[in-house]
Structure formats: structure tokens, C-alpha cells
N, C-alpha and C. Protein backbone atom coordinates (compact mmCIF):
# COMPACT_ATOMS: atom_id res chain seq x y z
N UNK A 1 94.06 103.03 41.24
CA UNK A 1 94.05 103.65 42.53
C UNK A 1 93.60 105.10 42.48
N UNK A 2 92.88 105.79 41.38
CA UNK A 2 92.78 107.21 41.31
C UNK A 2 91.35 107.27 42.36
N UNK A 3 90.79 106.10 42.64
CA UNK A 3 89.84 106.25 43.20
C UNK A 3 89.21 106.17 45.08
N UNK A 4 90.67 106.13 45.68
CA UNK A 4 90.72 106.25 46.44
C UNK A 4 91.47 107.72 47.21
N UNK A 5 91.09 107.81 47.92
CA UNK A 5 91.28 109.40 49.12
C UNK A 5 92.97 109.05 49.61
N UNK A 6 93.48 110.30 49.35
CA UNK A 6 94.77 110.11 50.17
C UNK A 6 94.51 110.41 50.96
N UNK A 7 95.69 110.28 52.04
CA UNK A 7 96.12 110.63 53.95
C UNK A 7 95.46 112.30 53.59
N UNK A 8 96.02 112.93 53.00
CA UNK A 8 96.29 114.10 53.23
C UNK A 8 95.08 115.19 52.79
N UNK A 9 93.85 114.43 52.60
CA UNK A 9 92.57 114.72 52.02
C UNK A 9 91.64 114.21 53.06
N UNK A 10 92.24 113.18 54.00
CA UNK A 10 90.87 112.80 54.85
C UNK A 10 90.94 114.18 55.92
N UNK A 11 89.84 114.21 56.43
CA UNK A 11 89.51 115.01 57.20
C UNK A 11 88.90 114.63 58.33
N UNK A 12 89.75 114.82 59.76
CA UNK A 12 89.17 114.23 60.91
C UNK A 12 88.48 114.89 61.76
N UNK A 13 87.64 114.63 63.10
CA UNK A 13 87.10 115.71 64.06
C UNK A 13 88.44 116.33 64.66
N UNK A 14 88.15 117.58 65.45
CA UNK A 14 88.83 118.07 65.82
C UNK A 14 89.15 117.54 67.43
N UNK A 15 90.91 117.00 67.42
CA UNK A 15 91.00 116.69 68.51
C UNK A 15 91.60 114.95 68.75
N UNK A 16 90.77 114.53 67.54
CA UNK A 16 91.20 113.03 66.92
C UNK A 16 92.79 112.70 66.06
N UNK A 17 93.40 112.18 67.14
CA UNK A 17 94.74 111.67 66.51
C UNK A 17 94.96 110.93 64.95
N UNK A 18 95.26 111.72 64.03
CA UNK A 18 95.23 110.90 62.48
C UNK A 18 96.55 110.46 62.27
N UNK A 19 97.21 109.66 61.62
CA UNK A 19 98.69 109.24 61.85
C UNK A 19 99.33 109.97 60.76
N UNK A 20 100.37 110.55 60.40
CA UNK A 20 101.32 110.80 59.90
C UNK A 20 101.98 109.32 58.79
N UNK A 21 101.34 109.28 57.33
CA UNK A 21 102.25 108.49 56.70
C UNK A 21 103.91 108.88 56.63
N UNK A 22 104.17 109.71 56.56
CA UNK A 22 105.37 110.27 56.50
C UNK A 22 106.28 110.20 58.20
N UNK A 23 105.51 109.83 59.20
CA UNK A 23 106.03 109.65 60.56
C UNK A 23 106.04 108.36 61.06
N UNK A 24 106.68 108.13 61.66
CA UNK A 24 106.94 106.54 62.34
C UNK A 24 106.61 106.87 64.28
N UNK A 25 106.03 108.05 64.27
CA UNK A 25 105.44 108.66 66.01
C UNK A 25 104.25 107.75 66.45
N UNK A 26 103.98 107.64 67.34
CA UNK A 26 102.53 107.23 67.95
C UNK A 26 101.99 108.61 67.90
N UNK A 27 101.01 108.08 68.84
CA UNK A 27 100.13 109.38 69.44
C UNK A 27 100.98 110.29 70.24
N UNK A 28 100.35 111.77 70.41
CA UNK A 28 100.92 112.49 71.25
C UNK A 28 100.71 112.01 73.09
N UNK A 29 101.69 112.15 73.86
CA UNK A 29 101.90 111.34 75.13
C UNK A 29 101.21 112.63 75.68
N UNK A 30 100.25 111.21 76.50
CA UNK A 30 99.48 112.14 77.58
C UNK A 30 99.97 112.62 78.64
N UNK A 31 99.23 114.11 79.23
CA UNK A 31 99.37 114.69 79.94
C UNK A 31 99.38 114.34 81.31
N UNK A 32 100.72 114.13 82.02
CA UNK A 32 100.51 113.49 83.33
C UNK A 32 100.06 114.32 84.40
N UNK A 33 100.22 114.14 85.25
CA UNK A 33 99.58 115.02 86.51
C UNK A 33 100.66 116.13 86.99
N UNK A 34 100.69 117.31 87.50
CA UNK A 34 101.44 117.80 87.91
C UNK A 34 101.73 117.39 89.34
N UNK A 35 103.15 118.09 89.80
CA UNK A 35 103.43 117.50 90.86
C UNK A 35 102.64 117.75 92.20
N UNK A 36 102.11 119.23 91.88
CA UNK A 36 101.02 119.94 93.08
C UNK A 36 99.66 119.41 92.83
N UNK A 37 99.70 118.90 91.74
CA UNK A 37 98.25 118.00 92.27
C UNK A 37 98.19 116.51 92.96
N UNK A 38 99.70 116.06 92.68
CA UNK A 38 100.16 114.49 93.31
C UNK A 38 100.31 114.86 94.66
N UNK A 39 100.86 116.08 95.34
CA UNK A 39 101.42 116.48 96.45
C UNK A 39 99.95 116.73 97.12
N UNK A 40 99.10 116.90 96.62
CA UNK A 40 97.50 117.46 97.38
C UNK A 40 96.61 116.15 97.42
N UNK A 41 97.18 115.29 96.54
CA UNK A 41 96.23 113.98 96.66
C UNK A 41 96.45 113.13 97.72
N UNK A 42 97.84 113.79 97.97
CA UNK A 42 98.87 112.41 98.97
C UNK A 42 98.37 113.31 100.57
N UNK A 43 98.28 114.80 100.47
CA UNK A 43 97.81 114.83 101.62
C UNK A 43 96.83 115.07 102.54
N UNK A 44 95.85 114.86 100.97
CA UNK A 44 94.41 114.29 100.99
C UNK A 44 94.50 112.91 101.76
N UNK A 45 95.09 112.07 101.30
CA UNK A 45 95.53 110.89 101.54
C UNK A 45 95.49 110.49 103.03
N UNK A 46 96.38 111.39 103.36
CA UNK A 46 96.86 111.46 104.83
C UNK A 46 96.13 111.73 105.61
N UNK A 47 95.17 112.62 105.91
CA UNK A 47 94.24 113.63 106.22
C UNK A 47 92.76 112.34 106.80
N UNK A 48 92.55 111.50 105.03
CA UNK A 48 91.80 110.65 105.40
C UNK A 48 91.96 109.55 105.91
N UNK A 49 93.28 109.36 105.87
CA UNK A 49 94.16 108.12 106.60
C UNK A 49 93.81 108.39 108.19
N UNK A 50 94.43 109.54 108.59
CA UNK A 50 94.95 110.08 110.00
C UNK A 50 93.30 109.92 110.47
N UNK A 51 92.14 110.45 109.95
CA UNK A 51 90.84 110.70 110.41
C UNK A 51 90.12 109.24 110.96
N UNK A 52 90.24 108.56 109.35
CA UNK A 52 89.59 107.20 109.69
C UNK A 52 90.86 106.23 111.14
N UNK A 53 91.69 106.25 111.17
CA UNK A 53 92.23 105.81 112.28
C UNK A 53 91.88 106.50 113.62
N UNK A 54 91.83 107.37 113.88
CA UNK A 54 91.01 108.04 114.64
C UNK A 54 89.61 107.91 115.05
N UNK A 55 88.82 107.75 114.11
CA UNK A 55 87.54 106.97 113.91
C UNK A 55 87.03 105.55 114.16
N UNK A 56 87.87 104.75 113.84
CA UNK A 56 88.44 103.60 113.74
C UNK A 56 88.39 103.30 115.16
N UNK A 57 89.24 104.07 116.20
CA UNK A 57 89.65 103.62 117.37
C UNK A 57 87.60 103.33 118.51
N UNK A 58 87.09 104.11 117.64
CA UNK A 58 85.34 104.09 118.56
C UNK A 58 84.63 102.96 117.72
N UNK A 59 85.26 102.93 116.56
CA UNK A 59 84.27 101.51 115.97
C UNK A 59 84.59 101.07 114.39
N UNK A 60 83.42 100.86 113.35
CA UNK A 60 84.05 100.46 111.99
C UNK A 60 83.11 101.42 111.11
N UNK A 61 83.36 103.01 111.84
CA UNK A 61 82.81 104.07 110.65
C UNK A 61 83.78 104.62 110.18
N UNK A 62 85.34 104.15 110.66
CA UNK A 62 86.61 104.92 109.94
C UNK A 62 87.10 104.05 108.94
N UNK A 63 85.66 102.76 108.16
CA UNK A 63 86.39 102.22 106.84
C UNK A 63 86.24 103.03 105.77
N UNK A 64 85.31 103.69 106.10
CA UNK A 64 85.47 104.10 104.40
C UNK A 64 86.44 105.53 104.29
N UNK A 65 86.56 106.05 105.24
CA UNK A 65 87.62 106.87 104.81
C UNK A 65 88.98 106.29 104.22
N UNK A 66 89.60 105.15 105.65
CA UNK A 66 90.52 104.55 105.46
C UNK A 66 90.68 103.94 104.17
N UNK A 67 89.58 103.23 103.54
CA UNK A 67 89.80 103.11 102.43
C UNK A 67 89.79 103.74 101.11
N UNK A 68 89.48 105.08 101.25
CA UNK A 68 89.92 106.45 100.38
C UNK A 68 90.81 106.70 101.22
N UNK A 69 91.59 106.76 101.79
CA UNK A 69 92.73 107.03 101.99
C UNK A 69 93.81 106.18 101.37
N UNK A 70 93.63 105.10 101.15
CA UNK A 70 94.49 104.06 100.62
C UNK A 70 94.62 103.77 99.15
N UNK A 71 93.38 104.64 98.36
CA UNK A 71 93.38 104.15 97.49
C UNK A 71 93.57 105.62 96.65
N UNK A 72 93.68 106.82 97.15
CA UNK A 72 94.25 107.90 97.08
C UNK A 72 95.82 107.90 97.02
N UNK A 73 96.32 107.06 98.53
CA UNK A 73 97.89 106.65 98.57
C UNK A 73 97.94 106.03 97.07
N UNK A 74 97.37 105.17 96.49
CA UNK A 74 97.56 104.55 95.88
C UNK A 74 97.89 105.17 94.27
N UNK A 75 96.88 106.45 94.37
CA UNK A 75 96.98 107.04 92.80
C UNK A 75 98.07 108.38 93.33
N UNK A 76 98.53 108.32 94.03
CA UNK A 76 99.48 109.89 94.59
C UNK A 76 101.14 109.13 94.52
N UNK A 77 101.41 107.54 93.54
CA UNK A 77 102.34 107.48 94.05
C UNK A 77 102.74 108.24 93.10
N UNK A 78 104.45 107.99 93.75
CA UNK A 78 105.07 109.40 91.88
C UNK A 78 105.82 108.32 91.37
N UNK A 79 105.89 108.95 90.21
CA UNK A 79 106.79 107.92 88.93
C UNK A 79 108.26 108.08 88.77
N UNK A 80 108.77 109.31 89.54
CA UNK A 80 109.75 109.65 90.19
C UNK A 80 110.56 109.55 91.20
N UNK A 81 111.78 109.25 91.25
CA UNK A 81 112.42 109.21 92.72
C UNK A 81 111.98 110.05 94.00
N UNK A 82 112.30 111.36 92.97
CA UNK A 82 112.37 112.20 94.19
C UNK A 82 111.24 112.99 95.06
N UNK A 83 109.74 112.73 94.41
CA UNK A 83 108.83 112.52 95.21
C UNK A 83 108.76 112.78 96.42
N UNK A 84 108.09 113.57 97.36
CA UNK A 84 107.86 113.17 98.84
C UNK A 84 107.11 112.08 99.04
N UNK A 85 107.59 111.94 100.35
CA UNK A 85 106.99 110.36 101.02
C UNK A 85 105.93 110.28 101.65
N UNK A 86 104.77 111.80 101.53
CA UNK A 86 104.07 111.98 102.01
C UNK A 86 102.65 110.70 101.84
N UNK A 87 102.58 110.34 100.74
CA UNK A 87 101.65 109.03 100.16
C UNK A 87 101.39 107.81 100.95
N UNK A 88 103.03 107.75 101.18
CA UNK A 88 103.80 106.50 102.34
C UNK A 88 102.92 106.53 103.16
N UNK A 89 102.60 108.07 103.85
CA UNK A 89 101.65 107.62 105.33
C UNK A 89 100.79 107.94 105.24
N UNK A 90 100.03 108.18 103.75
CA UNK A 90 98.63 108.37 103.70
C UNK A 90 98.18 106.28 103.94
N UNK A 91 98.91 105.90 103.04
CA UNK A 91 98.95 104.54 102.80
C UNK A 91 98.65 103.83 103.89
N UNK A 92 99.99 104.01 104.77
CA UNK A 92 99.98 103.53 106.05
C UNK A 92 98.91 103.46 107.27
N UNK A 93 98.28 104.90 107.55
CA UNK A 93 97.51 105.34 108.25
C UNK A 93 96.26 104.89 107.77
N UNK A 94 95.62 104.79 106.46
CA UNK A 94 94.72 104.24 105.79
C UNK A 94 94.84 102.55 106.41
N UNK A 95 95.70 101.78 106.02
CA UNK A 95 96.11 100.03 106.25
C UNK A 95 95.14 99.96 107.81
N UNK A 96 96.03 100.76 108.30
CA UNK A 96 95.41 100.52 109.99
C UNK A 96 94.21 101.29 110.34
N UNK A 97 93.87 102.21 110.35
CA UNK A 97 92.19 102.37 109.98
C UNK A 97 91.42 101.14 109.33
N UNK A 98 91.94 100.58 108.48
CA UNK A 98 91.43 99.23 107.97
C UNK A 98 91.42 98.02 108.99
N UNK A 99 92.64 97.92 109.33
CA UNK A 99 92.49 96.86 110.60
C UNK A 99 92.34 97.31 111.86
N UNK A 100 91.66 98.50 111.95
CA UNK A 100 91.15 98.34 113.44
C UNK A 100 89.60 98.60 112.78
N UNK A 101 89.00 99.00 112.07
CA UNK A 101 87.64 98.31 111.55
C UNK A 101 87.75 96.46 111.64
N UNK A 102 88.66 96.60 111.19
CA UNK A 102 88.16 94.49 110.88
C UNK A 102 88.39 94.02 112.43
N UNK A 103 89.26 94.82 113.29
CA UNK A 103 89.31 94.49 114.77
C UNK A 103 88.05 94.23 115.03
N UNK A 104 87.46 95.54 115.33
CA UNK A 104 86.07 95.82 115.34
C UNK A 104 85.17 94.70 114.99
N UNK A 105 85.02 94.36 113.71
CA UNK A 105 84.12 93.01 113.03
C UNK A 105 84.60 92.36 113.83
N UNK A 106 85.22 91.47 113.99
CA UNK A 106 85.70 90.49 114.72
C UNK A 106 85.30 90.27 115.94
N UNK A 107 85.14 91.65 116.85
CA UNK A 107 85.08 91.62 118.25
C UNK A 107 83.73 91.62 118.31
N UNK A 108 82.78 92.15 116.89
CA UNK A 108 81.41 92.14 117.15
C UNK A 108 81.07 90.78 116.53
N UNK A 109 81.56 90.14 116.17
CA UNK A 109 80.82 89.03 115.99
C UNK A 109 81.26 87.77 116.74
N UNK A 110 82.31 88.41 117.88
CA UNK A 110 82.66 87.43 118.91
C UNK A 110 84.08 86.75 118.42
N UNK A 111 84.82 86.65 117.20
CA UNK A 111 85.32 85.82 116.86
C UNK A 111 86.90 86.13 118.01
N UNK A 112 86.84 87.30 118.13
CA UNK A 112 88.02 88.32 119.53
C UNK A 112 86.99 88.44 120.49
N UNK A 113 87.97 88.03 122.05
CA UNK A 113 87.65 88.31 122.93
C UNK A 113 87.68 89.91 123.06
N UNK A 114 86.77 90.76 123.81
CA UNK A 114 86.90 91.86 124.14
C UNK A 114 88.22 92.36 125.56
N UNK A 115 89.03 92.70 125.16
CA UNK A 115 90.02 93.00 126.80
C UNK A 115 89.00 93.59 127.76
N UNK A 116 89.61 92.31 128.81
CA UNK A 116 89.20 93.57 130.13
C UNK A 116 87.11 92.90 130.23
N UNK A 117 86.91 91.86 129.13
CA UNK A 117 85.26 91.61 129.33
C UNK A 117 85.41 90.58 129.29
């Protein structure tokens, strides 16, 4: 065995996780999000939720917000209890922006009567 490299002789790039023979650790745990950036996504969230429903109500150009809004709700939840619930109605407001677009489809392709026509 003189002809092989120990642990403690290899040499890695900088930045690259090498394991510890002497440790029984994984990798170092990644860096999660802070809470002011979860709190800005969620009311990002909301913002595009609240818009595309709004949008939504004249026709089906408030899907694609609605659906960045939902899928924003979706990465803003927290891994935490105590979290605000602000996400909740990015989520929410996003859902229905979604179904009043598919209203919309529907009514344009006849499959809903129009009220009132």
C-alpha cells in the first residue's frame, strides 16, 4: 500500500466538499433562505395574486401572473410554525385568478353560458 495517496495528501478545488476519514459528518448543510427574503417572496406572491385576479375579472391575461403567484406561494412556504400567513393569500388569490381565466376559456369556447346573454 506505499503506493497509494492518503486522505490527507489529496488535494481538492476550492469549495469542493472532501470527507473527513476521521469524521462520521456529511456535507456542510445548506444555506437556507432568510426569513426577509421568504417574507418578500410571499408578498411578491400576493401582489401577483391580488393583480392577476383583478385582471382576471376583464379576461384570461391575469394567468400568468396568477400562476407566478402560486408558484411563488408555493416556494415562500416556511419550514417553520411561526411564519406569517402572508403566502396563504398569495396562494389563494393566485387559485382564483386561475379560475376565473379558465371561467373565461370556457365562456369563450361556449362550453358556459354567458349571464345576462
Amino acid at each position: 500500500m506505499a503506493d497509494q495517496l492518503s486522505w490527507e495528501s489529496a488535494a481538492a478545488a476550492p469549495g469542493v466538499w472532501v470527507p473527513d476519514v476521521n469524521s462520521v459528518d456529511g456535507p456542510p448543510p445548506r444555506a437556507s433562505r432568510s426569513p426577509r427574503s421568504m417574507f418578500a417572496l410571499a408578498m411578491t406572491s400576493l401582489a401577483c395574486g391580488a393583480l392577476g385576479l383583478v385582471v382576471g375579472i376583464f379576461g384570461v391575461w391575469g394567468a400568468p401572473l396568477s400562476l407566478a403567484a402560486v408558484g411563488m406561494a408555493l416556494g415562500a412556504r416556511p419550514r417553520r410554525r411561526r411564519a406569517p400567513m402572508v403566502w396563504v393569500f398569495g396562494l389563494v388569490t393566485g387559485m382564483a385568478g386561475i379560475g376565473m381565466s379558465l371561467l373565461w376559456l370556457l365562456i369563450a369556447a361556449g362550453v358556459v353560458a354567458m349571464p345576462g346573454g
